[in-house]
Protein backbone atom coordinates (compact mmCIF):
# COMPACT_ATOMS: atom_id res chain seq x y z
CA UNK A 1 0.00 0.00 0.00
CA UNK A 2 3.16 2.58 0.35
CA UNK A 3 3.79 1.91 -3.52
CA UNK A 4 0.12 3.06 -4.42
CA UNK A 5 0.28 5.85 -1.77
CA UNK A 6 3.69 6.94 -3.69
CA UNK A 7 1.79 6.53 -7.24
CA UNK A 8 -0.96 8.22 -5.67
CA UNK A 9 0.95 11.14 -4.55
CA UNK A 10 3.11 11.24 -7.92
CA UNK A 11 -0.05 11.63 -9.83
CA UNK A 12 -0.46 14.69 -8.35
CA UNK A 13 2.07 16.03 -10.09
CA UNK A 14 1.55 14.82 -13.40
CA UNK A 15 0.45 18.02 -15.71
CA UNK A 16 1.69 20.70 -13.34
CA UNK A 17 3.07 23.68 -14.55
CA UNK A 18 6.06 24.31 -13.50
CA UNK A 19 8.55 27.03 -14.37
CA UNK A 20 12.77 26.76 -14.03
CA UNK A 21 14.43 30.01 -13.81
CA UNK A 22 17.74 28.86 -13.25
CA UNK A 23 20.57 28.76 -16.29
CA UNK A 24 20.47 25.47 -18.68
CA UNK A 25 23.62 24.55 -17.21
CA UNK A 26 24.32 20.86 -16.28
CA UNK A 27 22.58 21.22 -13.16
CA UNK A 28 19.78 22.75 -14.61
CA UNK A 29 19.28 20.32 -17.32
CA UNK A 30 18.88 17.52 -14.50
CA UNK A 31 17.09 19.79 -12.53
CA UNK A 32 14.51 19.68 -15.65
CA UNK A 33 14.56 15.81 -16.74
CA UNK A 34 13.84 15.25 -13.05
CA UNK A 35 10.64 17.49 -13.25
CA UNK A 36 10.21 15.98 -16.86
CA UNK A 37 10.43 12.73 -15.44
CA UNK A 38 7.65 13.30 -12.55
CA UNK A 39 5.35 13.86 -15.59
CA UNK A 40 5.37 17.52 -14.68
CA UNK A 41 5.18 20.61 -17.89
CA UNK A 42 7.81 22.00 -17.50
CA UNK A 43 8.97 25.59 -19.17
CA UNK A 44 12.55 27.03 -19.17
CA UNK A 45 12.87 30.61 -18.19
CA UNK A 46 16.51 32.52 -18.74
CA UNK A 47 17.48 35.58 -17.94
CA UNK A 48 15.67 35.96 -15.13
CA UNK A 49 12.99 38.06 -15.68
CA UNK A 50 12.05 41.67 -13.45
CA UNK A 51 9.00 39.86 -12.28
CA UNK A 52 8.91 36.21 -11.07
CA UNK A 53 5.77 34.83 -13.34
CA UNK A 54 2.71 33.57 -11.23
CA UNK A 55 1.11 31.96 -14.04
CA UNK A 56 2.50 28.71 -12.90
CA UNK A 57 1.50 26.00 -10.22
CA UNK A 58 5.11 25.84 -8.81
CA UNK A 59 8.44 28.31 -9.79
CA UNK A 60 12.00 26.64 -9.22
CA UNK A 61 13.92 29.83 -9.46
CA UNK A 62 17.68 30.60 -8.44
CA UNK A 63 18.37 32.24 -5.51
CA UNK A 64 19.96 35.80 -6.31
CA UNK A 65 20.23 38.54 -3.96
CA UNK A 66 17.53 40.51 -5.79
CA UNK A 67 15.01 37.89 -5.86
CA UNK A 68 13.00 39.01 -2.68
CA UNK A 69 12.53 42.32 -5.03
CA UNK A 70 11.39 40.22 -8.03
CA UNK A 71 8.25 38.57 -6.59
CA UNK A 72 5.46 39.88 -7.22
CA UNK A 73 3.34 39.08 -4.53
CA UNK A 74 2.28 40.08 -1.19
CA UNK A 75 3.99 38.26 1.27
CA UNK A 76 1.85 35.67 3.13
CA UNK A 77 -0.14 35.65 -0.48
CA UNK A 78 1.76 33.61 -2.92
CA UNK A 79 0.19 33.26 -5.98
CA UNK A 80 2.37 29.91 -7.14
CA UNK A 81 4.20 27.66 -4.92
CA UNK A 82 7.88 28.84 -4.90
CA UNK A 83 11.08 26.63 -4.36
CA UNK A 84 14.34 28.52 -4.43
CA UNK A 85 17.56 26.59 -5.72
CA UNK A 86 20.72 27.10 -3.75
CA UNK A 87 24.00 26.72 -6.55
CA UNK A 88 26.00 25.67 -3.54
CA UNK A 89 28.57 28.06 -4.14
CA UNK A 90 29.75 30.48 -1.26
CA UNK A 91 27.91 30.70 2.37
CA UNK A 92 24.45 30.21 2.16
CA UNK A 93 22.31 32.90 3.50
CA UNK A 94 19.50 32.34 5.34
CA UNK A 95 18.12 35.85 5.75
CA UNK A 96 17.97 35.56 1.72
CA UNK A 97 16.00 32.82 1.72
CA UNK A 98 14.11 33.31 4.73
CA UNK A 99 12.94 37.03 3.06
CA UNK A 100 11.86 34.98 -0.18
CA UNK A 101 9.18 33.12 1.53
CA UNK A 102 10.01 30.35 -0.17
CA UNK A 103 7.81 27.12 0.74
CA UNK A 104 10.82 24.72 -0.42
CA UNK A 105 14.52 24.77 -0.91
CA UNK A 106 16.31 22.47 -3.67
CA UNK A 107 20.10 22.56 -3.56
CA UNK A 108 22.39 21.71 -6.29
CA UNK A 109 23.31 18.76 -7.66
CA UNK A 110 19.84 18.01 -7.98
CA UNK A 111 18.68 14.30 -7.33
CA UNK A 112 15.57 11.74 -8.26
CA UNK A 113 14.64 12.11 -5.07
CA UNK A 114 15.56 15.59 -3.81
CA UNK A 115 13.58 17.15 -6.78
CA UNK A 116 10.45 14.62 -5.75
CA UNK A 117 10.77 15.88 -2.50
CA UNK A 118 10.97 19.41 -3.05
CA UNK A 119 8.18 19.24 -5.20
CA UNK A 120 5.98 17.70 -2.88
CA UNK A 121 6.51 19.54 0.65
CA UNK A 122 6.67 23.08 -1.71
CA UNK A 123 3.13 22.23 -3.19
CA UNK A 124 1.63 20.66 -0.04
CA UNK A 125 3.11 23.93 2.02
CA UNK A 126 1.17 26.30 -0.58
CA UNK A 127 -1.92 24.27 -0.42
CA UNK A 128 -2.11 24.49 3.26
CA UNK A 129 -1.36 28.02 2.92
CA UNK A 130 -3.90 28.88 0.67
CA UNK A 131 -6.42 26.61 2.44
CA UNK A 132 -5.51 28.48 6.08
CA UNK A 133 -6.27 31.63 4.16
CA UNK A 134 -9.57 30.58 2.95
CA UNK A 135 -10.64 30.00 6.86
CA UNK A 136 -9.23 33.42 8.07
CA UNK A 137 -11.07 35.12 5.18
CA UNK A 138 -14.35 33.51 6.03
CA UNK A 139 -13.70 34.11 9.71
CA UNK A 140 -12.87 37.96 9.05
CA UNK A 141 -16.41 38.05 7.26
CA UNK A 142 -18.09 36.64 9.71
CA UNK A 143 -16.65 39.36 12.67
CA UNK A 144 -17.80 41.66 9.76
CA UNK A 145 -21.12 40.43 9.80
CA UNK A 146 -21.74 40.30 13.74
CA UNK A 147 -20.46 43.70 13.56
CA UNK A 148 -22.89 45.20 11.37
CA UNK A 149 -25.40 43.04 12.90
CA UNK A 150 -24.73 44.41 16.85
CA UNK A 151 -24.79 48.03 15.05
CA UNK A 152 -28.06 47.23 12.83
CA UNK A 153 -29.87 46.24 16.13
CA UNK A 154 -28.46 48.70 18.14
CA UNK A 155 -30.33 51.58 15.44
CA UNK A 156 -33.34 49.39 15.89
CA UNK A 157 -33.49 49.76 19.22
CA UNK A 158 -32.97 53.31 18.94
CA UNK A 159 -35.16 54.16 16.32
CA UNK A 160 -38.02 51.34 16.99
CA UNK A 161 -37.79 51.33 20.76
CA UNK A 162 -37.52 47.45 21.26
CA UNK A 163 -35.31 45.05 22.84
CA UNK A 164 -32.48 43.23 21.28
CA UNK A 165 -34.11 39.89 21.55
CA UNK A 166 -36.95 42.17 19.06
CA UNK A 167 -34.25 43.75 17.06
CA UNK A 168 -32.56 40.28 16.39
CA UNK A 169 -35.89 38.82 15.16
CA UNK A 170 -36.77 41.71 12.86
CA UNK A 171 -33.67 41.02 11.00
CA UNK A 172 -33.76 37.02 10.97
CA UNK A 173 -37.51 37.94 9.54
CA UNK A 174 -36.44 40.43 6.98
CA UNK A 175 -33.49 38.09 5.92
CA UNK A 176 -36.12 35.16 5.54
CA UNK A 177 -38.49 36.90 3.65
CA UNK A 178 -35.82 38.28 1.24
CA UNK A 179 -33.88 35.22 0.91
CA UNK A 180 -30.43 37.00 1.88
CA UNK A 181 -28.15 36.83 4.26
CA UNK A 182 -28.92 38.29 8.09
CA UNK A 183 -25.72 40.24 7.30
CA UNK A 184 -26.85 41.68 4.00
CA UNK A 185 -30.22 43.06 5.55
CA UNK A 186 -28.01 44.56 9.13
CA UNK A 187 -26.45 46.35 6.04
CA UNK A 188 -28.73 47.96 4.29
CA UNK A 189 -29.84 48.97 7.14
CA UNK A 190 -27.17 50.44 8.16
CA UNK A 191 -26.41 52.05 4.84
CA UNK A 192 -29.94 53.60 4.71
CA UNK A 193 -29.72 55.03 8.32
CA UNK A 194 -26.17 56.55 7.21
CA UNK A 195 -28.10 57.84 4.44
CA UNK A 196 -30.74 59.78 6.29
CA UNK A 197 -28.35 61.33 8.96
């Protein structure tokens, strides 16, 4: 069952797109029959370009001291998983590499199995990632949404002189009978009352 796990897993990356910006050296060339080899597609990039492409499921790119400059995203929002490669030439700095964000880190000469693994942890790292930002998303809506609900009720008991308990049910009711969201009615509420004043 490990040998169908690791054919499960492999599948995963058959068809990605993958990018190499790193020179078509010998290390380079391995780096890409190794990707090649996983089933991945796999496109050369060289010179590097002013703007690390995001078009791309996962970027292999070499680690330069520019490269924090050249990514286009936000950090804690990558748009593509992003595994640097270390040359192995000179002292390797970790403030580089730590200011890339990178979710993997290949070093040369590249290997079967160190190009598997980088693969993997870099694209399971983004996919967690991406999923943890979904939830924190959703739960910054939802403090939106109790927000403008506690302020839609607190103008209803204001301007309608009733409880909150009242308040409360006037919006579940309008929300209901609308077919929206309690959040979307707290809202225009709110919006009309800002309107008015």
């Amino acid at each position: 069952s490990a040998s169908r796990g690791n054919l499960t897993q492999q599948k995963a990356f058959w068809d990605m797109d993958v990018a190499v910006i790193a020179e078509r050296d010998d290390d380079g060339e391995r780096l890409m029959r190794e990707l090649q080899r996983l089933r991945c597609k796999v496109r050369h990039i060289w010179p590097m370009p002013p703007q690390i492409p995001v078009q791309f499921d996962l970027v292999f790119c070499a680690l330069t001291e520019d490269l924090p400059q050249r990514i286009p995203w936000i950090p804690g929002q990558p748009e593509a998983a992003l595994v640097v490669i270390d040359g192995g030439e000179g002292e390797l700095d970790l403030q580089l590499i730590h200011n890339c964000a990178a979710h993997g880190v290949l070093h040369y000469p590249a290997t079967q199995r160190s190009v598997q693994t980088a693969v993997a942890l870099s694209r399971g790292h983004f996919q967690y990632e991406k999923r943890l930002r979904g939830r924190i998303d959703k739960l910054d809506e939802n403090l939106r949404t109790m927000r403008s609900v506690e302020r839609a009720k607190s103008l209803l008991i204001r301007m309608k002189d009733v409880t909150e308990e009242e308040a409360y049910n006037y919006l579940r009711r309008q929300a209901m009978e609308r077919r929206v969201t309690i959040g979307a009615v707290a809202n225009a509420i709110i919006d009309s009352h800002e309107l008015l004043s």
